[in-house]
N, C-alpha and C. Protein backbone atom coordinates (compact mmCIF):
# COMPACT_ATOMS: atom_id res chain seq x y z
N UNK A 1 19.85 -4.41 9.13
CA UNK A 1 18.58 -4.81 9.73
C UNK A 1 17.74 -5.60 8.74
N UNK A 2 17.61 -5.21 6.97
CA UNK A 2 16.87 -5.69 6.58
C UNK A 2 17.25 -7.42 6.39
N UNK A 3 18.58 -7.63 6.46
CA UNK A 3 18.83 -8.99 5.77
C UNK A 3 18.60 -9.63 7.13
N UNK A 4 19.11 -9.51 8.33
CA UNK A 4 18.52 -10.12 9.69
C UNK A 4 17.04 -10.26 10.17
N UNK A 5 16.17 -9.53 9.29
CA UNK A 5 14.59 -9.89 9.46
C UNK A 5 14.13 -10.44 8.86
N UNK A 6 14.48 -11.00 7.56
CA UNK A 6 14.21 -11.63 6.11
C UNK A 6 13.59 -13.00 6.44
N UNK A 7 14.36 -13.47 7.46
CA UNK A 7 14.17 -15.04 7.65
C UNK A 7 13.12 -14.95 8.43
N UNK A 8 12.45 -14.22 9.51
CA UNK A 8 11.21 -13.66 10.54
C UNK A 8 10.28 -13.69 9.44
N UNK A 9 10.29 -12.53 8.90
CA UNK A 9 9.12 -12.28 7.82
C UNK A 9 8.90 -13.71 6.97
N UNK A 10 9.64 -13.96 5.75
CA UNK A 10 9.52 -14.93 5.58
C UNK A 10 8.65 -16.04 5.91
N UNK A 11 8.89 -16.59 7.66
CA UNK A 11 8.53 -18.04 8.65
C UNK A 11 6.96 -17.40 8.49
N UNK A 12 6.59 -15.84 9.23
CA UNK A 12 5.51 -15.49 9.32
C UNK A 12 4.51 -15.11 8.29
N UNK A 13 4.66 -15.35 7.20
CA UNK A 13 4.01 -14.93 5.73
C UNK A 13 4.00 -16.77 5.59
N UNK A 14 4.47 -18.09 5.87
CA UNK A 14 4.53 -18.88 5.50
C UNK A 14 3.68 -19.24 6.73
N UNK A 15 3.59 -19.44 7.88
CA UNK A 15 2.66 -19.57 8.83
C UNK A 15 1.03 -19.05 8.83
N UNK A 16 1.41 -17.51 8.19
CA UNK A 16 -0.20 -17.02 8.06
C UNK A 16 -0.82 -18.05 7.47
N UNK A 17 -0.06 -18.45 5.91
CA UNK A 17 -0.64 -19.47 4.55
C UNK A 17 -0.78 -20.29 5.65
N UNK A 18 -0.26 -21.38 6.04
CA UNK A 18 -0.51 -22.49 6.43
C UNK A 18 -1.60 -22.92 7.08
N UNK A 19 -2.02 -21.89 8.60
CA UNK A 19 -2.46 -21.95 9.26
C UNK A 19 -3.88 -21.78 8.71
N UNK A 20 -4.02 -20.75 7.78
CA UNK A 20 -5.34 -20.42 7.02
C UNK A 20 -5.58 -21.41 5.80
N UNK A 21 -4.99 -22.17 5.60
CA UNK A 21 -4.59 -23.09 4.83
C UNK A 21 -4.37 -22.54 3.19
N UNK A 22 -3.81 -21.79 3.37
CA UNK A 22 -4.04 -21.02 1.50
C UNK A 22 -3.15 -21.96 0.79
N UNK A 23 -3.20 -21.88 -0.42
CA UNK A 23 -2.32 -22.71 -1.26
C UNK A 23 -1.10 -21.82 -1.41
N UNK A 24 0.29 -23.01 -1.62
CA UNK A 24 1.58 -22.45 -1.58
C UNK A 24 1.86 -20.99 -2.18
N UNK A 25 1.48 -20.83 -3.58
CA UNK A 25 1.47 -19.74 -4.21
C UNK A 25 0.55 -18.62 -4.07
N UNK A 26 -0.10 -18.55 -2.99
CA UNK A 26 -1.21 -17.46 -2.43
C UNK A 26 -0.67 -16.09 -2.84
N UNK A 27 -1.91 -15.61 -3.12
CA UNK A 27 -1.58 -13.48 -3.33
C UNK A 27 -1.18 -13.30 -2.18
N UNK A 28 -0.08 -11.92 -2.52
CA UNK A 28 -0.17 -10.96 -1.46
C UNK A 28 -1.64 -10.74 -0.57
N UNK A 29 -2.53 -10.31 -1.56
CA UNK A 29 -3.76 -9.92 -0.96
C UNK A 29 -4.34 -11.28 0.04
N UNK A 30 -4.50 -12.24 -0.30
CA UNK A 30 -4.57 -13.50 0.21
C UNK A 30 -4.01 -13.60 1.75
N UNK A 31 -2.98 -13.55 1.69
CA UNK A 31 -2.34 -13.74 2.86
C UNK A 31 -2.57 -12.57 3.47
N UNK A 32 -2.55 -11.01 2.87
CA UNK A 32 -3.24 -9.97 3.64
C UNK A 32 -3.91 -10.10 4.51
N UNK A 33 -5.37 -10.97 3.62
CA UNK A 33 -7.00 -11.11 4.18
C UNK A 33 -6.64 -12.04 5.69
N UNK A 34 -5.75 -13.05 5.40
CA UNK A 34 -5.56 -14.16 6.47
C UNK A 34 -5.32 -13.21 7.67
N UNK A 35 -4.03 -12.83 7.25
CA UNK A 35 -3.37 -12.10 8.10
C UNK A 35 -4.46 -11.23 9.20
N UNK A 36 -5.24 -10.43 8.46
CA UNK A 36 -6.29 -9.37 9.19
C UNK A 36 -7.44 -10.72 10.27
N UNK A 37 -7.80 -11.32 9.66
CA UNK A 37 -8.26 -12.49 10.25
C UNK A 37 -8.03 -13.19 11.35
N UNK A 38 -6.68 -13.19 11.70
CA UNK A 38 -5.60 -13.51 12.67
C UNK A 38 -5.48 -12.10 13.75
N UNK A 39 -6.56 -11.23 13.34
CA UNK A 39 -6.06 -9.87 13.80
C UNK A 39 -5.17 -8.90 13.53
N UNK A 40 -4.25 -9.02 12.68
CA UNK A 40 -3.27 -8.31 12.36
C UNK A 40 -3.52 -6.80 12.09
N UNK A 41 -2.82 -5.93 12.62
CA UNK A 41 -2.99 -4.21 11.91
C UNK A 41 -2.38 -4.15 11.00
N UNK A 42 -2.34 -3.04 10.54
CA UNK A 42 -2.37 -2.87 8.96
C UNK A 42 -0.62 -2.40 8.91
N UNK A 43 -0.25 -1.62 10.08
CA UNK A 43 0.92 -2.00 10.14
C UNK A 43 2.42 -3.10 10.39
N UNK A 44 1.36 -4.08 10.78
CA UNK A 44 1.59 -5.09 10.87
C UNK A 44 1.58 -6.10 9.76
N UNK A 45 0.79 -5.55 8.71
CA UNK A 45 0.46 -6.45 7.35
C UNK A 45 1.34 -5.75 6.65
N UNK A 46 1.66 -4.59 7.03
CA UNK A 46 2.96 -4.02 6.03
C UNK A 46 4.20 -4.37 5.58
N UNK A 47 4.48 -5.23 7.51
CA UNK A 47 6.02 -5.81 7.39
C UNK A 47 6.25 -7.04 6.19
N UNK A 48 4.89 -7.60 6.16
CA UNK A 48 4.76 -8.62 5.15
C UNK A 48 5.51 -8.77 3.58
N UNK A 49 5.38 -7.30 3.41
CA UNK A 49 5.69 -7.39 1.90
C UNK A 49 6.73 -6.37 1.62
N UNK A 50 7.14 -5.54 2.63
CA UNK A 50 8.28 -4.76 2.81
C UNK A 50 9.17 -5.19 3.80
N UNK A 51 10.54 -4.83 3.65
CA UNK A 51 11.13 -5.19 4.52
C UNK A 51 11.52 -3.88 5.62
N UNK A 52 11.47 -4.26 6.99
CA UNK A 52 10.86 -3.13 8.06
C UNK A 52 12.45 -2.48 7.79
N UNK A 53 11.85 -0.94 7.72
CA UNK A 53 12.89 -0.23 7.64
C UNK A 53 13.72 0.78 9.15
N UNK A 54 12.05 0.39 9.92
CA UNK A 54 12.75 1.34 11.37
C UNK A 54 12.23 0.73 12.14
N UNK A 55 12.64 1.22 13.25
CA UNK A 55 12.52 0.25 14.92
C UNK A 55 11.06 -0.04 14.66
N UNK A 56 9.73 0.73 14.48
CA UNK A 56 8.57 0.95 14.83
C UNK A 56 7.86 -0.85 13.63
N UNK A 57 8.57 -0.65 12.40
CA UNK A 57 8.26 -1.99 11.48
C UNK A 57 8.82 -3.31 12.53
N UNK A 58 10.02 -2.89 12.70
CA UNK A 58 10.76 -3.78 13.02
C UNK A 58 9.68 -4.66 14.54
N UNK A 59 9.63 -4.07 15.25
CA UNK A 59 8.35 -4.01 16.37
C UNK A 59 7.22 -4.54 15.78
N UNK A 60 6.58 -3.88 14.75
CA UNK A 60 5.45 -4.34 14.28
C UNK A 60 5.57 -6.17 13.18
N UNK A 61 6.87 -6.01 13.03
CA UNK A 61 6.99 -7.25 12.64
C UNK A 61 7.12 -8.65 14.03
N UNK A 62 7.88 -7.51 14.69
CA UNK A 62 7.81 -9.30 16.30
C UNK A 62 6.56 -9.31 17.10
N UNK A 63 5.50 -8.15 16.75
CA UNK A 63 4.45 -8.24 17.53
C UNK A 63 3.55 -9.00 16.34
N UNK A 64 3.36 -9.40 15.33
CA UNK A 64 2.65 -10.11 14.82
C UNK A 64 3.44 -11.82 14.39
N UNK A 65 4.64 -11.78 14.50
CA UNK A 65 5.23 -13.18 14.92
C UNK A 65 4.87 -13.80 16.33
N UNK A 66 4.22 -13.04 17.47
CA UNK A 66 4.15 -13.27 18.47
C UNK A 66 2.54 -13.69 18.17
N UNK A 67 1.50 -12.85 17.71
CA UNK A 67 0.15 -13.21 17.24
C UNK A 67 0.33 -14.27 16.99
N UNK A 68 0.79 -14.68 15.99
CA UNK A 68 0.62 -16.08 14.91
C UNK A 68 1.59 -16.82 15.34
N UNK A 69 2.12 -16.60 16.42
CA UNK A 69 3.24 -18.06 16.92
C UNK A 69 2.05 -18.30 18.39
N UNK A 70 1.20 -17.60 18.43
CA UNK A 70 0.55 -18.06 19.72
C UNK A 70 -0.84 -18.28 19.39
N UNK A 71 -0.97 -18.43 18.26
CA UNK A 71 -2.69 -18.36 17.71
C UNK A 71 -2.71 -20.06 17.74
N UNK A 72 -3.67 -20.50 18.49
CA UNK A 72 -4.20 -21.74 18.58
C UNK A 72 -4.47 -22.56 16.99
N UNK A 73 -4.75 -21.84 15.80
CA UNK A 73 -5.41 -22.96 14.82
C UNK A 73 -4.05 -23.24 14.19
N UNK A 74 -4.13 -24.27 13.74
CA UNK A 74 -3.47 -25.39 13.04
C UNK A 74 -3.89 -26.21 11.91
N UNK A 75 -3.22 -26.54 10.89
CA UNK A 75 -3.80 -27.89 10.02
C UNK A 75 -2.83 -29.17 10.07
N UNK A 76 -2.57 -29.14 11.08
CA UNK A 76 -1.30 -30.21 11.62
C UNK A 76 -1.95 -31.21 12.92
């Protein structure tokens, strides 16, 4: 499970930055703050920097790919 979510997490930790426009090398905490900004729960900010270990991460990781793949702002 973990190496098949790697590339998810990843897109969505690189989308938070973008969209919030942080610079490439942004903190954890950084992209945290975005993240919460975007709405994100805290279980949801978890999948970020861990890789989801059970169904419930795993969930909490496609329900905040779904947030931020449908969140209107852009710098494009």
């Amino acid at each position: 499970r973990v190496g098949a979510l790697t590339p998810a997490q990843h897109w969505v930790r690189e989308e938070i930055a973008r969209k919030a426009t942080l610079r490439p090398n942004a903190s954890d905490e950084e992209v945290a703050k975005a993240a919460r900004a975007f709405g994100a729960r805290d279980d949801e900010i978890a999948v970020l920097f861990a890789p989801p270990a059970n169904d419930q991460q795993a969930l909490a990781l496609g329900n905040l790919i779904a947030r931020i793949a449908s969140d209107e702002r852009s710098t494009v």
